[in-house]
N, C-alpha and C. Protein backbone atom coordinates (compact mmCIF):
# COMPACT_ATOMS: atom_id res chain seq x y z
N UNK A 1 24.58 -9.83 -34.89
CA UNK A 1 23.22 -9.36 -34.77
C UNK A 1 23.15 -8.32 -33.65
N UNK A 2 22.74 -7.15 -33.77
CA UNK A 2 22.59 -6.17 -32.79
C UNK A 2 20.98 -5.80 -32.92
N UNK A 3 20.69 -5.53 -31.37
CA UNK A 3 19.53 -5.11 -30.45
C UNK A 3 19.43 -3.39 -31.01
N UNK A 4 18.34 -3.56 -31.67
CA UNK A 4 17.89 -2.03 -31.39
C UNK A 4 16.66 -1.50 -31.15
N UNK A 5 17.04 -0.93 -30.14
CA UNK A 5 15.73 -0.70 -28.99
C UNK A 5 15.23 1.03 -29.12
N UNK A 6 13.80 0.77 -28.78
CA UNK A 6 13.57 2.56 -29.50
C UNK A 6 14.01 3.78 -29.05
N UNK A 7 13.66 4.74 -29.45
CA UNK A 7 14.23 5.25 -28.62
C UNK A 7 13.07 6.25 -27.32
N UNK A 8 13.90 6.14 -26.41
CA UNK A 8 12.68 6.56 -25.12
C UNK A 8 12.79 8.34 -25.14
N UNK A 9 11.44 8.70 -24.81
CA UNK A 9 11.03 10.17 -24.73
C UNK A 9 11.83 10.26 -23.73
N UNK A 10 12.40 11.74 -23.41
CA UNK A 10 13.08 12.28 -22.14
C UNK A 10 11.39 12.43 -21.14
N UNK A 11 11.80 12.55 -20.00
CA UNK A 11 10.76 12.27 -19.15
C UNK A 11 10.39 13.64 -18.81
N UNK A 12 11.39 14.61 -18.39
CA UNK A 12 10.77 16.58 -18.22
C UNK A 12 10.95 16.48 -19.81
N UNK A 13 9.99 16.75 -20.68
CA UNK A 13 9.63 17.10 -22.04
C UNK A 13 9.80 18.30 -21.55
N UNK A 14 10.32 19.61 -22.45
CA UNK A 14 10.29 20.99 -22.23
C UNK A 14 9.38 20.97 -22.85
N UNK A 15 8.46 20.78 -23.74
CA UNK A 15 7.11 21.07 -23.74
C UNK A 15 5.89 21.08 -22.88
N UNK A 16 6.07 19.74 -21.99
CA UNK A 16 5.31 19.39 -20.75
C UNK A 16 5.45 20.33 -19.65
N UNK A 17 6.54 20.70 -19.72
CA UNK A 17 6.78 21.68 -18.22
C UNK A 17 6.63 22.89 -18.72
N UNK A 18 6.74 23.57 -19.97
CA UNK A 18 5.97 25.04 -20.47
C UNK A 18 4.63 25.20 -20.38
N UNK A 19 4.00 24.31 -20.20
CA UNK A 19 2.86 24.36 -20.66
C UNK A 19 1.93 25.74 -19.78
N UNK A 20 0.89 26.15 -19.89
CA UNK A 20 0.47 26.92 -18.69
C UNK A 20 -0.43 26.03 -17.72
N UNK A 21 -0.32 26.23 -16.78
CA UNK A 21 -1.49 25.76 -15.84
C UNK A 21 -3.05 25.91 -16.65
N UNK A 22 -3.96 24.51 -16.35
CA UNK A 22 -5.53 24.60 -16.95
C UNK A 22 -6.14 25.33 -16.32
N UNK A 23 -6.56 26.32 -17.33
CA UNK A 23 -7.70 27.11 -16.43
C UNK A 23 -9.19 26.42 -16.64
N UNK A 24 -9.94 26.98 -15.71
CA UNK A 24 -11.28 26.63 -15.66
C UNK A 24 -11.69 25.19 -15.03
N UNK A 25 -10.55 24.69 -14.18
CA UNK A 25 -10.95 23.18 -13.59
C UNK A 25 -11.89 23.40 -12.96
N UNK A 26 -11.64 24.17 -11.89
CA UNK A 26 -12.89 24.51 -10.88
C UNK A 26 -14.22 23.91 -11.06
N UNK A 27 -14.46 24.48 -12.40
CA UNK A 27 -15.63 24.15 -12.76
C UNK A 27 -16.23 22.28 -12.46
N UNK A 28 -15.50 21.70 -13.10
CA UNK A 28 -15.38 20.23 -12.75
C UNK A 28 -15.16 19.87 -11.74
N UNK A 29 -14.16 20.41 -11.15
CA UNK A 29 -13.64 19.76 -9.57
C UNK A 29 -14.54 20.01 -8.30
N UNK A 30 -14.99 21.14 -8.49
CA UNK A 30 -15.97 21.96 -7.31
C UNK A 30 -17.39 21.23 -7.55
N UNK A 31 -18.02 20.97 -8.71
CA UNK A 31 -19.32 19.81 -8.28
C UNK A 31 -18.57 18.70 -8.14
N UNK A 32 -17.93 18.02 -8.41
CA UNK A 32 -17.44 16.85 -8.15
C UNK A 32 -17.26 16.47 -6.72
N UNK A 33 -15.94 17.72 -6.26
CA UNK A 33 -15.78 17.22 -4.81
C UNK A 33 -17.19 17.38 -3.84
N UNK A 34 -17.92 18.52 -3.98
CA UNK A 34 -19.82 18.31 -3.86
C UNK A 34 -20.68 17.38 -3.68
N UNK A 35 -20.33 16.46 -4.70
CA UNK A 35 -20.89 15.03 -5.16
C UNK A 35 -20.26 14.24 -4.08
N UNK A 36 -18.88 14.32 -3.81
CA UNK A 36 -18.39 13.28 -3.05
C UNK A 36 -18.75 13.32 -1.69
N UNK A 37 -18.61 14.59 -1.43
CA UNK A 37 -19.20 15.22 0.27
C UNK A 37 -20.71 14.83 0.08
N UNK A 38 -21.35 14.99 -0.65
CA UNK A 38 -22.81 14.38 -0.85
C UNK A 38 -23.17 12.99 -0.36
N UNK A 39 -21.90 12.32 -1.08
CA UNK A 39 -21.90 10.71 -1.35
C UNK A 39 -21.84 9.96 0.03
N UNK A 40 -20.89 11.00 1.03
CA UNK A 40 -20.05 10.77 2.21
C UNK A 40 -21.27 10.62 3.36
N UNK A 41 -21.95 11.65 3.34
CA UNK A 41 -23.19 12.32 4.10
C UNK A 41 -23.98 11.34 3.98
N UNK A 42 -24.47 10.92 2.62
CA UNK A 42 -25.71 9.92 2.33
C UNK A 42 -25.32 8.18 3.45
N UNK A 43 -24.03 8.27 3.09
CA UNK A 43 -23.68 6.78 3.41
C UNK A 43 -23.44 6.68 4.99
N UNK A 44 -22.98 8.09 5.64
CA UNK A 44 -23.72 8.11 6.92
C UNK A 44 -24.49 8.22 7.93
N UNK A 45 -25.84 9.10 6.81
CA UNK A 45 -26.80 9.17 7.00
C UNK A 45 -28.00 7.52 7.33
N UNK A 46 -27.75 7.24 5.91
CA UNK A 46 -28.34 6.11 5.82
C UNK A 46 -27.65 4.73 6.35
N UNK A 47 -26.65 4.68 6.70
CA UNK A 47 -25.46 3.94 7.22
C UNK A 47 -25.35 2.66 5.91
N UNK A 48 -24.87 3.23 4.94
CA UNK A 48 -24.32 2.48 4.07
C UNK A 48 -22.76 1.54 4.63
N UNK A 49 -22.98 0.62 3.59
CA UNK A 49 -21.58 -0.42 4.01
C UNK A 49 -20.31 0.75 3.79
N UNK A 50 -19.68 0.84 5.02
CA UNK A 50 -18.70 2.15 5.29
C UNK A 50 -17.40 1.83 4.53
N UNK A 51 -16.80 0.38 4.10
CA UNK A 51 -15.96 0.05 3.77
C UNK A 51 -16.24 0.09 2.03
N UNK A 52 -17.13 0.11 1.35
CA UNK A 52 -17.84 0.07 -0.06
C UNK A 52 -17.83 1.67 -0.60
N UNK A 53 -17.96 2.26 0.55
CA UNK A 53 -18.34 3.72 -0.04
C UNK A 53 -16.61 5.10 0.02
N UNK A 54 -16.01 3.73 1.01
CA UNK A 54 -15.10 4.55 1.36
C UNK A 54 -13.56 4.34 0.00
N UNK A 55 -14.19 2.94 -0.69
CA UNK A 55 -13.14 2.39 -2.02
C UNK A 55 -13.98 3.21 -2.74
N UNK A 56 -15.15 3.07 -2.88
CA UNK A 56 -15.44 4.26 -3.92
C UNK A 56 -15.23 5.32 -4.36
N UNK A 57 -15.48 6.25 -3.29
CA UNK A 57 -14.93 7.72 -3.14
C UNK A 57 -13.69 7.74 -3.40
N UNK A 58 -12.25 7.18 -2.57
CA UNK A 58 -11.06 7.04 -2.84
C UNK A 58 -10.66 6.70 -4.63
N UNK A 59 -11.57 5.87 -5.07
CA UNK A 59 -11.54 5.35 -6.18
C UNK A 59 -11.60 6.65 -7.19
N UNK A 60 -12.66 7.62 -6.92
CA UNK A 60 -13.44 7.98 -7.84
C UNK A 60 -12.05 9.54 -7.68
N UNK A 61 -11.95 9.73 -6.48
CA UNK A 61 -11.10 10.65 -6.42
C UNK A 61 -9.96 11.02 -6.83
N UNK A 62 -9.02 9.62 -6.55
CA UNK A 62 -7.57 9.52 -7.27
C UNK A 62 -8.08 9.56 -8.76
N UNK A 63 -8.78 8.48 -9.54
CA UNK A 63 -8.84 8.87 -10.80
C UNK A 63 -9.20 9.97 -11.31
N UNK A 64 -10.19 11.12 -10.51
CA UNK A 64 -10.64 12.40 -11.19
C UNK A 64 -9.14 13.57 -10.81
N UNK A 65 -8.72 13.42 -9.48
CA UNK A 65 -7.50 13.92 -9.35
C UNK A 65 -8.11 15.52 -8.34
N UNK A 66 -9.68 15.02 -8.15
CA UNK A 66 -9.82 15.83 -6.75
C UNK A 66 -9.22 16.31 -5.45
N UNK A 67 -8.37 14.68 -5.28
CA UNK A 67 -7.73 15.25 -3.78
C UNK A 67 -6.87 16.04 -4.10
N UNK A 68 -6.28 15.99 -5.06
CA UNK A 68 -5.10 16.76 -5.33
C UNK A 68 -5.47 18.56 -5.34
N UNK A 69 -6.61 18.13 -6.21
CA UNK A 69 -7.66 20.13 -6.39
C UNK A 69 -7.72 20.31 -5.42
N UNK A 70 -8.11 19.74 -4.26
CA UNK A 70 -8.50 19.99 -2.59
C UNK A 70 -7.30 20.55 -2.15
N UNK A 71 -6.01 19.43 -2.16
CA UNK A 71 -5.19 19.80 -1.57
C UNK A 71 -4.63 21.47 -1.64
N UNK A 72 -4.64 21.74 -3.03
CA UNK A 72 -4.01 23.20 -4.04
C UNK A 72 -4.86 23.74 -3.58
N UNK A 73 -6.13 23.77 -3.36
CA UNK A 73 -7.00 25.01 -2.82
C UNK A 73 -6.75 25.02 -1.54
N UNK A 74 -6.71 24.31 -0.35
CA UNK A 74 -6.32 24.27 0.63
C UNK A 74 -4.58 25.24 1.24
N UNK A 75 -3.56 24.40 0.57
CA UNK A 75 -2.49 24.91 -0.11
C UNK A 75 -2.98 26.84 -0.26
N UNK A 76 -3.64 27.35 -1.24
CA UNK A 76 -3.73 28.70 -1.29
C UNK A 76 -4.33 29.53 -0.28
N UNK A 77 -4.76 28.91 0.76
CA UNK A 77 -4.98 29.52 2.34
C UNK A 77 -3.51 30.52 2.72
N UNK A 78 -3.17 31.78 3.06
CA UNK A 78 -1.98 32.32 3.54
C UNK A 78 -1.28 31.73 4.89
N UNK A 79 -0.30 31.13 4.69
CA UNK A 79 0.89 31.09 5.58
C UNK A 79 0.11 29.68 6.35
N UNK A 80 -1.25 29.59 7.02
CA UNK A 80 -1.74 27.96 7.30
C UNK A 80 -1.41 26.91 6.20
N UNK A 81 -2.03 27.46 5.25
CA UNK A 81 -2.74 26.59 4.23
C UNK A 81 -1.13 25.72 3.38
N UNK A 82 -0.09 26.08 3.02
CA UNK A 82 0.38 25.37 2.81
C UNK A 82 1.46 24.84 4.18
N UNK A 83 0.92 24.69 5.57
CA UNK A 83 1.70 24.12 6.27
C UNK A 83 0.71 22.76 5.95
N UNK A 84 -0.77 23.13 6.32
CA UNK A 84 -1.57 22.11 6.53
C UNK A 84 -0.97 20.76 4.91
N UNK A 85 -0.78 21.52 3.90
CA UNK A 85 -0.37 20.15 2.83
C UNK A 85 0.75 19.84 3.13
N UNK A 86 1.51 20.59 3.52
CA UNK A 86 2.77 19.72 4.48
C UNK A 86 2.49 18.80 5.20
N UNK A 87 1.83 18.98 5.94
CA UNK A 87 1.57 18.11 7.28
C UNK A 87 1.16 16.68 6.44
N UNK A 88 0.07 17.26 5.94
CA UNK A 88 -0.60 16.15 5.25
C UNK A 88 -0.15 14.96 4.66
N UNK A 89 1.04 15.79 3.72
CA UNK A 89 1.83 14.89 3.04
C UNK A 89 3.15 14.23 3.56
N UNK A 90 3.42 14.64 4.72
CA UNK A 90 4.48 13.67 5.16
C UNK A 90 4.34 12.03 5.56
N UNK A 91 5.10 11.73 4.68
CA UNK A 91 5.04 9.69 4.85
C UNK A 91 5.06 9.51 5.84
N UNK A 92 5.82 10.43 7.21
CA UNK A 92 6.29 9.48 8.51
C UNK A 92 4.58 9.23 9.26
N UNK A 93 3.96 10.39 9.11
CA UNK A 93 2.70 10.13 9.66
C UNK A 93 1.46 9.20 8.95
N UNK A 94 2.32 9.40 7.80
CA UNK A 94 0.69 8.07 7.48
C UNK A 94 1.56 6.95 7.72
N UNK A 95 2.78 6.17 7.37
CA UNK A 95 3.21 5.23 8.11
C UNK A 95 3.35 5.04 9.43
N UNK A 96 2.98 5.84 10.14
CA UNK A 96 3.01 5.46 11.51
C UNK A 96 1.49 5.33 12.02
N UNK A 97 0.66 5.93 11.20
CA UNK A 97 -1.06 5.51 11.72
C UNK A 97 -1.06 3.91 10.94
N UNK A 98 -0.24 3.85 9.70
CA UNK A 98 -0.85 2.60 9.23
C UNK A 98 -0.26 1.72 10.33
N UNK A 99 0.81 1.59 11.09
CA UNK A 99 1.38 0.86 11.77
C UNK A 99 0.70 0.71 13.02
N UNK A 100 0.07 1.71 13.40
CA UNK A 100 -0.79 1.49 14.61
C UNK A 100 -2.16 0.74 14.11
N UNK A 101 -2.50 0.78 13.05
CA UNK A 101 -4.11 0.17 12.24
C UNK A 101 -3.72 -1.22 12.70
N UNK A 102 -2.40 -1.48 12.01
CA UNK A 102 -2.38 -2.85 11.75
C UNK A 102 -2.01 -3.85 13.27
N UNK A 103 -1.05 -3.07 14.74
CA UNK A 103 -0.79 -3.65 15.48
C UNK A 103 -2.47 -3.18 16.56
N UNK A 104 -3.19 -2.54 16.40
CA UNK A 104 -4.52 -2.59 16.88
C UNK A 104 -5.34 -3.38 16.07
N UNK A 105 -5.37 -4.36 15.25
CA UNK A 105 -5.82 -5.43 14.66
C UNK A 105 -6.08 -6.45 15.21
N UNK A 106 -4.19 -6.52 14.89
CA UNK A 106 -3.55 -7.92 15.93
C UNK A 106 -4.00 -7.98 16.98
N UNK A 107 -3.94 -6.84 18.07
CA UNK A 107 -4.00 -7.16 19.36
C UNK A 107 -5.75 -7.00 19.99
N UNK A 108 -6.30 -6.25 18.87
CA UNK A 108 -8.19 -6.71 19.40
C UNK A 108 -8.38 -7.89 18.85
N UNK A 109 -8.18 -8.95 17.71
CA UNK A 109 -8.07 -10.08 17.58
C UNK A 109 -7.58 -11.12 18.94
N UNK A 110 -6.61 -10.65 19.57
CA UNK A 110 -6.41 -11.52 20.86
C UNK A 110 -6.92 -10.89 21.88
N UNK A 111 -7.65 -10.35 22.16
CA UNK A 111 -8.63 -9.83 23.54
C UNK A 111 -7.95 -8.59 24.11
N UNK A 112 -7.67 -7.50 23.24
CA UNK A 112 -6.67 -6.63 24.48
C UNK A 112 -7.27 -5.34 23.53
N UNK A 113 -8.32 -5.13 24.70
CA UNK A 113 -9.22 -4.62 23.12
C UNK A 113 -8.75 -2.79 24.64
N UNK A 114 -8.70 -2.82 26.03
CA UNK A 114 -8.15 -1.99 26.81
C UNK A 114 -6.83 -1.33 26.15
N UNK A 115 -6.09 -1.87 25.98
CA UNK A 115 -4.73 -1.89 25.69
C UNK A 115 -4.66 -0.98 24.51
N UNK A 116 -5.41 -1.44 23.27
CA UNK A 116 -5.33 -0.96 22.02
C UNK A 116 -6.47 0.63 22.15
N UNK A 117 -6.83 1.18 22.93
CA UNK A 117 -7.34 2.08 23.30
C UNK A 117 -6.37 3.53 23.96
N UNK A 118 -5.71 2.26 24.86
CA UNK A 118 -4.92 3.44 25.52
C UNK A 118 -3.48 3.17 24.34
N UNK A 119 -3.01 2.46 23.61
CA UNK A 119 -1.73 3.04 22.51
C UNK A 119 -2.66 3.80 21.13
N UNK A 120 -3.54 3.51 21.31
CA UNK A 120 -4.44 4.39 20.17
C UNK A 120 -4.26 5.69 20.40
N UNK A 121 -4.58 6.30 21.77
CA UNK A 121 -4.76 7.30 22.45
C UNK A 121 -2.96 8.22 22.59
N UNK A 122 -1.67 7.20 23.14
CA UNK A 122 -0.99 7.65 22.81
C UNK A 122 -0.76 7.88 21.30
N UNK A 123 -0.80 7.24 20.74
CA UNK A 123 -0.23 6.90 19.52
C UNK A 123 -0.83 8.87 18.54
N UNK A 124 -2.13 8.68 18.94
CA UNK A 124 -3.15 10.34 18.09
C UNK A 124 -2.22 11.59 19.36
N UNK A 125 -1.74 11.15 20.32
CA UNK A 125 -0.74 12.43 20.95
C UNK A 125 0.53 12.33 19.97
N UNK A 126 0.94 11.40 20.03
CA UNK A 126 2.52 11.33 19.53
C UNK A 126 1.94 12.18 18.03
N UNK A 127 1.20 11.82 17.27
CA UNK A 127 0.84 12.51 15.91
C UNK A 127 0.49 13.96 15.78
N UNK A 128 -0.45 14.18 17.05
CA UNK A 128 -0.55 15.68 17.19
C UNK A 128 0.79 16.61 17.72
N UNK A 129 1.71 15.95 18.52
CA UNK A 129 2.74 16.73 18.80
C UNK A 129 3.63 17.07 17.78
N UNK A 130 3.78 15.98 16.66
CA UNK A 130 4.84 15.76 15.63
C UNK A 130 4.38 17.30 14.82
N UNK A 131 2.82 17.41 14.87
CA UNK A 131 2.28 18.14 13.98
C UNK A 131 2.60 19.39 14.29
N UNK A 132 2.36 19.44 15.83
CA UNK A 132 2.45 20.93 16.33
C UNK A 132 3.63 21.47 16.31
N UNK A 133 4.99 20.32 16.65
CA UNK A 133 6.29 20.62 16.84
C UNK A 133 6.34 21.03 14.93
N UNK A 134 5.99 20.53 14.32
CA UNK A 134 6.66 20.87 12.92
C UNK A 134 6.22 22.55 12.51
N UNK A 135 4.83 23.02 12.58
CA UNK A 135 4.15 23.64 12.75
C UNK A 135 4.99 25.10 13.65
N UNK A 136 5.55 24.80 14.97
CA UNK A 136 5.81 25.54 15.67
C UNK A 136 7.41 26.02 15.10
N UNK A 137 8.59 24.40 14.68
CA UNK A 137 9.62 25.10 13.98
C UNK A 137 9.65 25.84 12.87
N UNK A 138 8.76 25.51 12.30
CA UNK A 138 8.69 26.15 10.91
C UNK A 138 8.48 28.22 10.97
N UNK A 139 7.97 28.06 12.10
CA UNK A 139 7.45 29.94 12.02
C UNK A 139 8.63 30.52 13.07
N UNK A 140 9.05 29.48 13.86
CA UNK A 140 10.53 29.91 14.92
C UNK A 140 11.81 30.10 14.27
């Protein structure tokens, strides 16, 4: 008795990667991200539950695929604009803020609410230098 298993699509389809870029997103993406900056404003205006509005937006964004439009328009700024999606997108810095979220948790949970102020404080230098040093090799 033999297994026969289907057979799987190649994953770069040369059709998928010919394709041309969509024109006319703008149209969608530009009220949308609007709406969200709207959404953002209202909920700090009115001081909506900050943690409710902030799964939302995130929610609403990854599925419409806004941040990404943000990012590409951002990105088409000359010679800034795609350092800034660099920056953006490097893992070491969002793993290292999530790592500070989570040990400033811990430690305002046990009373060291001083403490978690001043490694907060280093912690947004160490991030801005990483930024500037990357920033500064890149044009040296």
């Amino acid at each position: 008795m033999t297994l026969h298993l289907p057979e799987v699509p190649e994953i770069f389809d040369q059709e998928a990667i010919t394709q041309p870029p969509k024109r006319g997103a703008w149209k969608l993406m530009l009220p949308l991200s609007i709406l969200l900056l709207a959404v953002i404003y209202a909920a700090w205006h009115f001081g909506w539950h900050a943690q409710a509005v902030t799964a939302g937006v995130l929610l609403l964004g990854v599925i419409s695929h806004v941040l990404a439009w943000v990012l590409g328009v951002i990105g088409l700024v000359p010679f800034i604009g795609p350092l800034i999606v660099k920056v953006l997108s490097l893992s070491f810095i969002w793993l290292l803020n999530a790592i500070g979220y989570l040990v400033s948790y811990t430690a305002i949970k046990r009373g060291y609410t001083k403490d978690v102020l001043t490694y907060r404080g280093l912690t947004i230098a160490l991030i801005v230098g990483i930024v500037i040093g990357y920033v500064a090799g890149h044009f040296i």
